[in-house]
Protein backbone atom coordinates (compact mmCIF):
# COMPACT_ATOMS: atom_id res chain seq x y z
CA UNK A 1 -60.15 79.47 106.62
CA UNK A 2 -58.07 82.24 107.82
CA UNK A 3 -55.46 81.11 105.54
CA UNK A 4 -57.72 81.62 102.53
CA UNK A 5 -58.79 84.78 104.15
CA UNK A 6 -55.30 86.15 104.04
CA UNK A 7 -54.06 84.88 100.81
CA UNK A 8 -57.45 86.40 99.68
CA UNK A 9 -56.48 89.95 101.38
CA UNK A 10 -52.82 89.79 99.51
CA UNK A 11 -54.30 89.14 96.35
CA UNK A 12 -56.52 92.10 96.50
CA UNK A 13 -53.55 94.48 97.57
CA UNK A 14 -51.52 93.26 94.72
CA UNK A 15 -54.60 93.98 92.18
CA UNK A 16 -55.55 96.92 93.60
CA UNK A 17 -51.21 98.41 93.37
CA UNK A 18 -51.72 97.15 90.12
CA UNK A 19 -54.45 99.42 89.02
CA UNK A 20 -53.09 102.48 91.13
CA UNK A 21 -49.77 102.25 89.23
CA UNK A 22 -51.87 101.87 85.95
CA UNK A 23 -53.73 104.65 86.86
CA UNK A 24 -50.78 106.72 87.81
CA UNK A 25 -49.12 105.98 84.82
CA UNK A 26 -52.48 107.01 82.33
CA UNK A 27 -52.53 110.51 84.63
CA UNK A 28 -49.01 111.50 84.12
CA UNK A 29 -48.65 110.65 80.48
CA UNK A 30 -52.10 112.56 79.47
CA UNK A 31 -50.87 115.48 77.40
CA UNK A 32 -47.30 116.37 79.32
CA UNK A 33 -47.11 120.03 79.12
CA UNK A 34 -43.21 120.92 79.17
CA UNK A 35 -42.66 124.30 81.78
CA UNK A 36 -39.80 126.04 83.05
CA UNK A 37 -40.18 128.59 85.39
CA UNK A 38 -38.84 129.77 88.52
CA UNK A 39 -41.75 130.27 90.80
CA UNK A 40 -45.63 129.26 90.77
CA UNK A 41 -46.70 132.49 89.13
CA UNK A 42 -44.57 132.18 85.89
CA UNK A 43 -46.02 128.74 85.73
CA UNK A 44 -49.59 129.44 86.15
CA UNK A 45 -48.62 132.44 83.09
CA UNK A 46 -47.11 129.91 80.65
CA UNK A 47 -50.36 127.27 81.42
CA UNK A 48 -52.85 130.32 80.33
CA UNK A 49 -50.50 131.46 77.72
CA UNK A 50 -51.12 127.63 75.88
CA UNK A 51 -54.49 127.48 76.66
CA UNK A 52 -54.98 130.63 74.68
CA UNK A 53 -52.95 129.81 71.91
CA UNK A 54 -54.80 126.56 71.44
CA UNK A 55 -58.29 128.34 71.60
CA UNK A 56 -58.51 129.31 67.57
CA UNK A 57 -60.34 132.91 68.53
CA UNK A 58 -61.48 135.25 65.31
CA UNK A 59 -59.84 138.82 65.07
CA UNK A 60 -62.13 141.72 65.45
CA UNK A 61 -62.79 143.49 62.01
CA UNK A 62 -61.43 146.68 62.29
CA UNK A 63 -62.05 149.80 60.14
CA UNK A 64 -58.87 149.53 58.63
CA UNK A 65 -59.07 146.08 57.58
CA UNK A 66 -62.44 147.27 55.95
CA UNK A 67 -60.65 150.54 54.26
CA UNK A 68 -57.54 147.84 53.64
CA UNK A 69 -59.53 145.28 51.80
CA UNK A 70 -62.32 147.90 50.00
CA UNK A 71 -58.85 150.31 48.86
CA UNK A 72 -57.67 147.14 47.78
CA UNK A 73 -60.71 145.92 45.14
CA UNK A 74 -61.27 149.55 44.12
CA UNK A 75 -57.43 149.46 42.94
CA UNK A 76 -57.84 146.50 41.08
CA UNK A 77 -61.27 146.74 39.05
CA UNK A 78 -59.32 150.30 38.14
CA UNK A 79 -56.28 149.17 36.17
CA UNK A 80 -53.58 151.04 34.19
CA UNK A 81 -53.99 151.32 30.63
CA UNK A 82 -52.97 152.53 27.67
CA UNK A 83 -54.35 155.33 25.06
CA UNK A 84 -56.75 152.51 23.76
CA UNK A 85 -57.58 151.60 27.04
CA UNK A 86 -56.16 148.12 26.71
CA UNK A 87 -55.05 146.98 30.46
CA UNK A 88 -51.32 147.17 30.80
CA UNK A 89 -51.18 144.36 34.04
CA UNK A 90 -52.95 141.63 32.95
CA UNK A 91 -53.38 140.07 29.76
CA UNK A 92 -56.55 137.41 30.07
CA UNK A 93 -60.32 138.23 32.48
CA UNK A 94 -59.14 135.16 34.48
CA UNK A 95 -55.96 136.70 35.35
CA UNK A 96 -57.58 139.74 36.58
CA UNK A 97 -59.99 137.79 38.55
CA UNK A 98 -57.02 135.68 39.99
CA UNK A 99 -55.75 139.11 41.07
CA UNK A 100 -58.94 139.42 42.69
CA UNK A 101 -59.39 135.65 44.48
CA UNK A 102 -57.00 136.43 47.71
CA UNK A 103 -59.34 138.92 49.33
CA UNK A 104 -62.94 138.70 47.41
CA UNK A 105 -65.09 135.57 46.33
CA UNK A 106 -64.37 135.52 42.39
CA UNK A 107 -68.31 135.08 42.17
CA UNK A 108 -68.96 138.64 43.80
CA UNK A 109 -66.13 140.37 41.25
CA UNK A 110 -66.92 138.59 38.61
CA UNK A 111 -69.87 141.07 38.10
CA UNK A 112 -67.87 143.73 38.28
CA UNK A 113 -65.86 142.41 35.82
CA UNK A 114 -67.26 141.22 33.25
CA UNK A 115 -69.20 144.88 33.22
CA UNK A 116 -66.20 147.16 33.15
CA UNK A 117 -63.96 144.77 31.01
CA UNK A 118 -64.10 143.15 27.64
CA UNK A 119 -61.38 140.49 26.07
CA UNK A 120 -59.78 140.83 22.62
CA UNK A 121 -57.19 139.03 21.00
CA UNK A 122 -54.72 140.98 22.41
CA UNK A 123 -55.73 142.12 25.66
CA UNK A 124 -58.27 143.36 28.14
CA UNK A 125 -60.21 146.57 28.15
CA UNK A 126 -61.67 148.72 30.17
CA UNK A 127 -64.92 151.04 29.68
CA UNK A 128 -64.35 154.10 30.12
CA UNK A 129 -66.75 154.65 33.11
CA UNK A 130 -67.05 155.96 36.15
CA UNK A 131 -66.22 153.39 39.25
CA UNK A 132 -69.32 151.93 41.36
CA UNK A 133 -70.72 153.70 44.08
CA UNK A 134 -68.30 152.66 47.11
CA UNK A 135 -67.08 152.92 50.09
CA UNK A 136 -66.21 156.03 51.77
CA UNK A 137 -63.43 155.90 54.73
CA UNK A 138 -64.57 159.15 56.20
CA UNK A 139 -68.25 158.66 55.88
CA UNK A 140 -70.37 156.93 59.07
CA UNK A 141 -70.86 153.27 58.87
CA UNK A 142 -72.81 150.82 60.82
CA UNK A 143 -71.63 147.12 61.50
CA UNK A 144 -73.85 143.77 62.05
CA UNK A 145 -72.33 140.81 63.43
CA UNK A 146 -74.25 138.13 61.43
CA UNK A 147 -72.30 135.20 63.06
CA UNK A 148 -68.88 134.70 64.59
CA UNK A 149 -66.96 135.28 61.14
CA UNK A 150 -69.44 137.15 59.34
CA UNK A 151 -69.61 140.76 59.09
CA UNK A 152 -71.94 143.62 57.86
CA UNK A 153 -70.78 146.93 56.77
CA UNK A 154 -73.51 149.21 56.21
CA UNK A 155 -72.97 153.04 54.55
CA UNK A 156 -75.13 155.35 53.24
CA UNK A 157 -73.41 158.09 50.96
CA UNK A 158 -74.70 160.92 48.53
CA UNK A 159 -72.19 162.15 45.88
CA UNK A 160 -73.04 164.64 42.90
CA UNK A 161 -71.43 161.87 40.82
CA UNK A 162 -73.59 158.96 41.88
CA UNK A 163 -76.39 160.71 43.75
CA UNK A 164 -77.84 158.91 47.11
CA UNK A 165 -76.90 155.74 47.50
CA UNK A 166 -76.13 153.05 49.84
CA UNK A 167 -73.59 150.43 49.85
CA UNK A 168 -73.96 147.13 51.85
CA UNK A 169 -70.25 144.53 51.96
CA UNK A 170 -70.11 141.43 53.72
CA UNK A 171 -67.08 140.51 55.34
CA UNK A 172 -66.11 136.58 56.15
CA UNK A 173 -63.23 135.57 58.26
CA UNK A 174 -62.28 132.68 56.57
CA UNK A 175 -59.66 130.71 58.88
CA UNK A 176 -56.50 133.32 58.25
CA UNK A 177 -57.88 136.60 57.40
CA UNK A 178 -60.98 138.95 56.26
CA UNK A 179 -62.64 138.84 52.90
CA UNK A 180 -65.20 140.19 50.63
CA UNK A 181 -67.98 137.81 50.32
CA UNK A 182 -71.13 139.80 49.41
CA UNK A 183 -71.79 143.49 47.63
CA UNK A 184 -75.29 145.27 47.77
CA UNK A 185 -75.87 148.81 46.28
CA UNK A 186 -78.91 150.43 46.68
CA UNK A 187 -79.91 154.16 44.57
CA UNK A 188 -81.61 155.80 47.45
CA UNK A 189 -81.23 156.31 51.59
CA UNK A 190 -82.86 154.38 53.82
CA UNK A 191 -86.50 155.65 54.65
C-alpha cells in the first residue's frame, strides 16, 4: 500500500509539471510584445505608447477642418467657366459629383447640383446665381456632439444678399477623416 501510495504521489508530480510547463508555455507566447529599452521607465513608455496606438480614438473636429471642408464644397459647386458659362473642369454632372464624393455624401450635393447645373451635349453649365447661404468662418457657431463621429455645426448669419438665415452641416468621421453628411438652411433666426 505505501508502494501504490508513492507511485501514486510521482504520478501526480509528473502531471501536475506537465500542466505548469503547458501553462508556462500558453503565458509567454500570448501576444509577445518586442521592447528595447534601457531602464523600467522607457519600458513602461513604449507599453503605453502601443496600447494607444492600438486604441482606434476619433480626432476632435476642429474649426479648421470645418472652414477646410465647407471652403472646399463652396469651391467646387462654383466652377470656372467660360463666356457661355459652360464649365471649363469637368465635362459630364457625374464628374463634378465625383469631384465632390471625397469629402461630402454625393446624395447631399447632388441637390446642389442638379440646381445650379444643367448638361448639354457639350458640356456643363452653370446658372448664373448667387451661391447658397453658407458658412461664415468669422461668424459664431455652436457645435452638438450627436455621437462619437457625428458632428453638428450650427450658425446663424444675416447678409443683405441672403437676408437672415441659418445654416445647419453635419459632420461624420468616417474611419480616416471628416465629411459632409447632412445640409439644413433655414430663412429666418432662431426665435
Amino acid at each position: 500500500m505505501m508502494h501504490n501510495l508513492k507511485r501514486n504521489s510521482k504520478w501526480m508530480l509528473c502531471v501536475l509539471s506537465v500542466g505548469v510547463i503547458l501553462l508556462l508555455l500558453v503565458v509567454s507566447n500570448h501576444n509577445p510584445v518586442p521592447v528595447q529599452a534601457k531602464n523600467h521607465q522607457e519600458i513602461t513608455s513604449t507599453l503605453g505608447s502601443m496600447a494607444k496606438g492600438q486604441q482606434e480614438s476619433i480626432p476632435e473636429l476642429t474649426h479648421q477642418n470645418i472652414v477646410e471642408l465647407t471652403d472646399r464644397f463652396m469651391n467646387t459647386i462654383v466652377q470656372p467657366t467660360d463666356e457661355n458659362y459652360r464649365v471649363l473642369n469637368y465635362v459630364t454632372i457625374d464628374e463634378l459629383l465625383d469631384a465632390f464624393a471625397v469629402f461630402i455624401d454625393r446624395e447631399i450635393v447632388a441637390e446642389y447640383v442638379d440646381y445650379y447645373y444643367h448638361q448639354e451635349a457639350d458640356g456643363i453649365y452653370i446658372l448664373p446665381t448667387e451661391t447658397p447661404p453658407w458658412f461664415e468662418e468669422d461668424n459664431d457657431y455652436e457645435v452638438q456632439q450627436v455621437s462619437e463621429n457625428k458632428v453638428l455645426v450650427n450658425q446663424y448669419n444675416e447678409s443683405e444678399l441672403q437676408g437672415n438665415y441659418s445654416i445647419r452641416i453635419e459632420f461624420t468621421y468616417n474611419g480616416s477623416t471628416w465629411t459632409i453628411t447632412g445640409i439644413t438652411h433655414h430663412d429666418s433666426f432662431r426665435t
